[in-house]
N, C-alpha and C. Protein backbone atom coordinates (compact mmCIF):
# COMPACT_ATOMS: atom_id res chain seq x y z
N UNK A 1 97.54 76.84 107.80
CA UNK A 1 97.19 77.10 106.42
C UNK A 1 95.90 77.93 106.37
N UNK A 2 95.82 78.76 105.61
CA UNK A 2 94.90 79.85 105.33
C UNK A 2 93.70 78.92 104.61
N UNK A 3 92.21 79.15 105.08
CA UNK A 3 90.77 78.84 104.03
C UNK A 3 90.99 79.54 103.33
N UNK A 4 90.47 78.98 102.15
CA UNK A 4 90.06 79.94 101.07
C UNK A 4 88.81 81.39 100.97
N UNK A 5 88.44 81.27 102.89
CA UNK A 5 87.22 82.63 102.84
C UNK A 5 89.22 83.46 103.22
N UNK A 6 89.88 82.88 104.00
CA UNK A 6 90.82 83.88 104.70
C UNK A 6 91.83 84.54 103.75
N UNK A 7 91.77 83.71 102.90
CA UNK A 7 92.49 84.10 101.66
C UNK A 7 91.92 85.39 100.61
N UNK A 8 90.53 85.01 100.55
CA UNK A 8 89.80 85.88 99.37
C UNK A 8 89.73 87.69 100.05
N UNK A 9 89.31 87.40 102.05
CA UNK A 9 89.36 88.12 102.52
C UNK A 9 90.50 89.59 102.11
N UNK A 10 91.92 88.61 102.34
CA UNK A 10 93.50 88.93 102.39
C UNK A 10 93.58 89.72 100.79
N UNK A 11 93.13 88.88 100.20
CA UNK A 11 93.33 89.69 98.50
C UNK A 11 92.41 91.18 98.43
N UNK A 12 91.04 90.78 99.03
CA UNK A 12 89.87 91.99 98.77
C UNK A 12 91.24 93.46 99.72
N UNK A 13 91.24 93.11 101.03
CA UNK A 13 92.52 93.99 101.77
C UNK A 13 93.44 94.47 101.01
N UNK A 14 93.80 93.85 100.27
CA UNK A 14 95.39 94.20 99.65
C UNK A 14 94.77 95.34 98.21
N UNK A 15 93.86 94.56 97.76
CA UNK A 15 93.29 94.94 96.75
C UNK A 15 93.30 97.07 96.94
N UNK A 16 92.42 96.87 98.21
CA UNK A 16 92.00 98.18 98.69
C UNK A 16 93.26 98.90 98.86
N UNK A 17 94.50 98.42 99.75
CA UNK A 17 95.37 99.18 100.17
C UNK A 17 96.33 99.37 98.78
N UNK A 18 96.55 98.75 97.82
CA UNK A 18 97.06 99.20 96.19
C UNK A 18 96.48 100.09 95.78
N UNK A 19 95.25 100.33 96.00
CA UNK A 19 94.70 101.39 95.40
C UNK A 19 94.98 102.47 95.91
N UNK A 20 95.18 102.57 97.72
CA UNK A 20 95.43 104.00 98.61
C UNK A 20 96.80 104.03 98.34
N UNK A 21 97.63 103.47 97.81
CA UNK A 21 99.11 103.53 98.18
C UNK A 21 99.15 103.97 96.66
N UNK A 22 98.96 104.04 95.51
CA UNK A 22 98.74 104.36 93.87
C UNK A 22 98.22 105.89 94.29
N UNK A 23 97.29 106.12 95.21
CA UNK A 23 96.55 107.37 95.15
C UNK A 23 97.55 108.30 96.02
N UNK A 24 98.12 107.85 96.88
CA UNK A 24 99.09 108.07 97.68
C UNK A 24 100.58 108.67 96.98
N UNK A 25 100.55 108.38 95.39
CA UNK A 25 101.83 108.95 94.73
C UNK A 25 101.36 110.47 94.17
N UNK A 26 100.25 110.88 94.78
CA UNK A 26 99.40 111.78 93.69
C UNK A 26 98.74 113.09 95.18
N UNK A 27 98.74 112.28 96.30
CA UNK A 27 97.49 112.95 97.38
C UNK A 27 98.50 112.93 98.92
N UNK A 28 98.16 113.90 99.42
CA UNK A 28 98.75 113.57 101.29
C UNK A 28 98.40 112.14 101.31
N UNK A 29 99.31 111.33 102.02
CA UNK A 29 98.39 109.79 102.59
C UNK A 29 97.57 109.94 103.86
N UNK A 30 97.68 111.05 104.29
CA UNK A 30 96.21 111.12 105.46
C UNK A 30 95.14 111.53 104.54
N UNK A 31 95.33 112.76 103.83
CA UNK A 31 93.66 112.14 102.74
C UNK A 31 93.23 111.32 102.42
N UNK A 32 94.48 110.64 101.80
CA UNK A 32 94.14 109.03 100.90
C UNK A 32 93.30 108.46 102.23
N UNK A 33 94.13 108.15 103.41
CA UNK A 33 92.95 107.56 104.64
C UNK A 33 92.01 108.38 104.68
N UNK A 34 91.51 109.40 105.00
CA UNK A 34 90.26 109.82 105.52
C UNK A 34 89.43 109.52 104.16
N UNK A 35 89.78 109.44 103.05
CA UNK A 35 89.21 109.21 101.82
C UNK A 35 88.50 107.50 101.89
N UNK A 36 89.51 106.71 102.76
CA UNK A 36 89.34 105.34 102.57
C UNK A 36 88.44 105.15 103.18
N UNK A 37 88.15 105.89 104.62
CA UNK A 37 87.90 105.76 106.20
C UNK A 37 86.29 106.02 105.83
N UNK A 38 85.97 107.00 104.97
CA UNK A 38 84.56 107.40 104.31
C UNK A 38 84.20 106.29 103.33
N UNK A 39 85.25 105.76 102.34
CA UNK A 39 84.25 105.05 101.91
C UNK A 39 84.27 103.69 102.30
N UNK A 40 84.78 103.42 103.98
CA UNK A 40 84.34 101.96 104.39
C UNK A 40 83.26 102.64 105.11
N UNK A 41 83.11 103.68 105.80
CA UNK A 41 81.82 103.79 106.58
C UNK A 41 80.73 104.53 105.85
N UNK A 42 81.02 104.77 104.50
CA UNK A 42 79.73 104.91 103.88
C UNK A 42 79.39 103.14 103.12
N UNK A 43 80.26 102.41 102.97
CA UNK A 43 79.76 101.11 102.26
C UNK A 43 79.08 100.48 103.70
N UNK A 44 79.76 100.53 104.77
CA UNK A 44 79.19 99.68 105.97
C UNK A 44 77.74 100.44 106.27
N UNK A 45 77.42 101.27 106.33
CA UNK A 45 76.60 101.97 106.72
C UNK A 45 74.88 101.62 105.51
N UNK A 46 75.47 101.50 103.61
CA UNK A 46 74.99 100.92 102.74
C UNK A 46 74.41 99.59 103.08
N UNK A 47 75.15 98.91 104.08
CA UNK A 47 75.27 97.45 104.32
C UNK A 47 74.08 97.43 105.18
N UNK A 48 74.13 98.16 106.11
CA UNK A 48 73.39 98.22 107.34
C UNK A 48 71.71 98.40 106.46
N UNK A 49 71.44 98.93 105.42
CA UNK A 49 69.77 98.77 104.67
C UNK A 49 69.39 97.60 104.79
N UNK A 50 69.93 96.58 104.29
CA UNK A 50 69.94 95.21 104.14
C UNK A 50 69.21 94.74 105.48
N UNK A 51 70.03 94.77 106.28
CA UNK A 51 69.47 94.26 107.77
C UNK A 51 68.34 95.42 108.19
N UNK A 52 67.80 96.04 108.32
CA UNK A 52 66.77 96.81 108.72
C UNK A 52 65.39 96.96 107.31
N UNK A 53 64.54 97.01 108.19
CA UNK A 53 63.20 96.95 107.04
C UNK A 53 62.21 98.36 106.83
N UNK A 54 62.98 99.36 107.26
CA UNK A 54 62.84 100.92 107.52
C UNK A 54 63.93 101.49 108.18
N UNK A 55 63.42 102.98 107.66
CA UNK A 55 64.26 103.74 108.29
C UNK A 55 64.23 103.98 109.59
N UNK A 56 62.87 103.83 110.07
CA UNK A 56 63.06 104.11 111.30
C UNK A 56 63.59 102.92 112.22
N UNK A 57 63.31 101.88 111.89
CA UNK A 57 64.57 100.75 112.46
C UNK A 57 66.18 101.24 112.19
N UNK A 58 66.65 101.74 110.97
CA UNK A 58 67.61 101.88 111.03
C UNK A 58 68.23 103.33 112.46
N UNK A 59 67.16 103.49 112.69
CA UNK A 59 67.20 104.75 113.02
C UNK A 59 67.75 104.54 114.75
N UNK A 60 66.41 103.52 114.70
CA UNK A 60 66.71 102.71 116.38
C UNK A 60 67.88 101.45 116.56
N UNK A 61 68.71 101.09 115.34
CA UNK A 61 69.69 100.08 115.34
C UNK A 61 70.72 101.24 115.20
N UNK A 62 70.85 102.45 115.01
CA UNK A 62 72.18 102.85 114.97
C UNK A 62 73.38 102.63 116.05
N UNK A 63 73.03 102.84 117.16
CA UNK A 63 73.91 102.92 118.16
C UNK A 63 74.53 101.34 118.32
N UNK A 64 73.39 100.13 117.78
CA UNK A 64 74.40 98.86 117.74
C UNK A 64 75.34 98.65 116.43
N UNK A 65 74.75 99.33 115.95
CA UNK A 65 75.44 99.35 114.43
C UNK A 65 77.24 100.02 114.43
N UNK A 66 77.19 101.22 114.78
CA UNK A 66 77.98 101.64 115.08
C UNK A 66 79.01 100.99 116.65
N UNK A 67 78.45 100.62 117.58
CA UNK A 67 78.98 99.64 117.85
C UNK A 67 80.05 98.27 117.27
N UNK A 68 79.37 97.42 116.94
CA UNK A 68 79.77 96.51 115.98
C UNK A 68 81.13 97.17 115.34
N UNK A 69 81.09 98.21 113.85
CA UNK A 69 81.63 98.67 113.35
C UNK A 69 83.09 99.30 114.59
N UNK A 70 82.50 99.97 115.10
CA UNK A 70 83.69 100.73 116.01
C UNK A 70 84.39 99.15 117.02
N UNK A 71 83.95 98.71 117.28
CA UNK A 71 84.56 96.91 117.87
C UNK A 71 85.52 96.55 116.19
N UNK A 72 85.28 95.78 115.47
CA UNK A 72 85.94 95.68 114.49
C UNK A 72 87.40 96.70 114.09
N UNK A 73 86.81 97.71 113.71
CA UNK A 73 87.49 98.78 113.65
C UNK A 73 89.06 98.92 114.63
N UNK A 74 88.29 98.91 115.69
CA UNK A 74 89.34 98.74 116.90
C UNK A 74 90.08 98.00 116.61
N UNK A 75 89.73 96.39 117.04
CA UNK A 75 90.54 95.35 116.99
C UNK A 75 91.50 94.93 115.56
N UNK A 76 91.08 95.48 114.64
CA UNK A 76 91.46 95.00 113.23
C UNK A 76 92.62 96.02 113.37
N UNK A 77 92.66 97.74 113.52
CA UNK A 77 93.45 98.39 114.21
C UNK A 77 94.58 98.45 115.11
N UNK A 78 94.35 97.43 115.97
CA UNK A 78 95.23 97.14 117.03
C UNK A 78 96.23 96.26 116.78
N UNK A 79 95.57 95.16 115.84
CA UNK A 79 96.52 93.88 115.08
C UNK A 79 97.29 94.76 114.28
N UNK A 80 96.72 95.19 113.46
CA UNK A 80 97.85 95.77 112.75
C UNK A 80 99.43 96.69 113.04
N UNK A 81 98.55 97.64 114.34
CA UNK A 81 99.45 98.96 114.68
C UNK A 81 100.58 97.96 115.82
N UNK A 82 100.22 97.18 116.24
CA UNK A 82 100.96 95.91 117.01
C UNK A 82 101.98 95.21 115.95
N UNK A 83 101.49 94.68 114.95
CA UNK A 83 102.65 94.11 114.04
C UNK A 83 103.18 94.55 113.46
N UNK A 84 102.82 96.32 113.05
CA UNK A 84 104.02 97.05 112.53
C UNK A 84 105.11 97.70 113.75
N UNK A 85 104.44 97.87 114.82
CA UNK A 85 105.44 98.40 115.78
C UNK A 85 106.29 96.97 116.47
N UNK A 86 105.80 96.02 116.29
CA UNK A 86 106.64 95.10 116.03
C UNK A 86 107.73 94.63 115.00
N UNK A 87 107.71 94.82 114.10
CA UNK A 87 108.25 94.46 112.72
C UNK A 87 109.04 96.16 112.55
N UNK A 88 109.04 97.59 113.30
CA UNK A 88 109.25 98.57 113.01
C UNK A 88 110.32 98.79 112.08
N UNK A 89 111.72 97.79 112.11
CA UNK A 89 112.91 97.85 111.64
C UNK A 89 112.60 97.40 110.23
N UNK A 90 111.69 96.30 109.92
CA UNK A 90 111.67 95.90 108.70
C UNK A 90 110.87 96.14 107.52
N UNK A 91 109.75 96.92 108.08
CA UNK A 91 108.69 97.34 107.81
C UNK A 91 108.67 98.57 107.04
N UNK A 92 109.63 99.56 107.83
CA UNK A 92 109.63 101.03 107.63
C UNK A 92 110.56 100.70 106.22
């Protein structure tokens, strides 16, 4: 059974991908992604002020920052491109 963080998570996701798939009746869907792809790494990147107390910290945390992000990225990536090439018949 799903928490209620795994749940709220699952809705905020879905939330996002209704919106690319709506924009998607109107745009290439590789824009719609590179469109999406910018504004998670301009919000993550927004995120990253928070934790640093200057710029020039942010400056010297980039490379873990981007780290982090590119780890996530990956793995969240991999689940997915795995359960649709799994599911390929039912999915498509």
């Amino acid at each position: 059974m799903s928490t209620p963080e795994e749940l709220a998570f699952t809705a905020r996701a879905k939330a996002h991908i209704d919106i690319c798939n709506a924009q998607s009746e109107h745009a290439h869907a590789e824009d719609v992604a590179l469109s999406a792809l910018y504004a998670a790494a301009r919000y993550g990147a927004y995120l990253c002020l928070n934790g640093n107390g200057s710029g020039e910290q942010m400056v010297a945390r980039r490379a873990e920052a981007t780290l982090m992000f590119e780890e996530q990225f990956r793995q969240m990536f991999h689940d997915c491109y795995d359960e649709f090439a799994s599911n390929f018949e039912t999915v498509k």
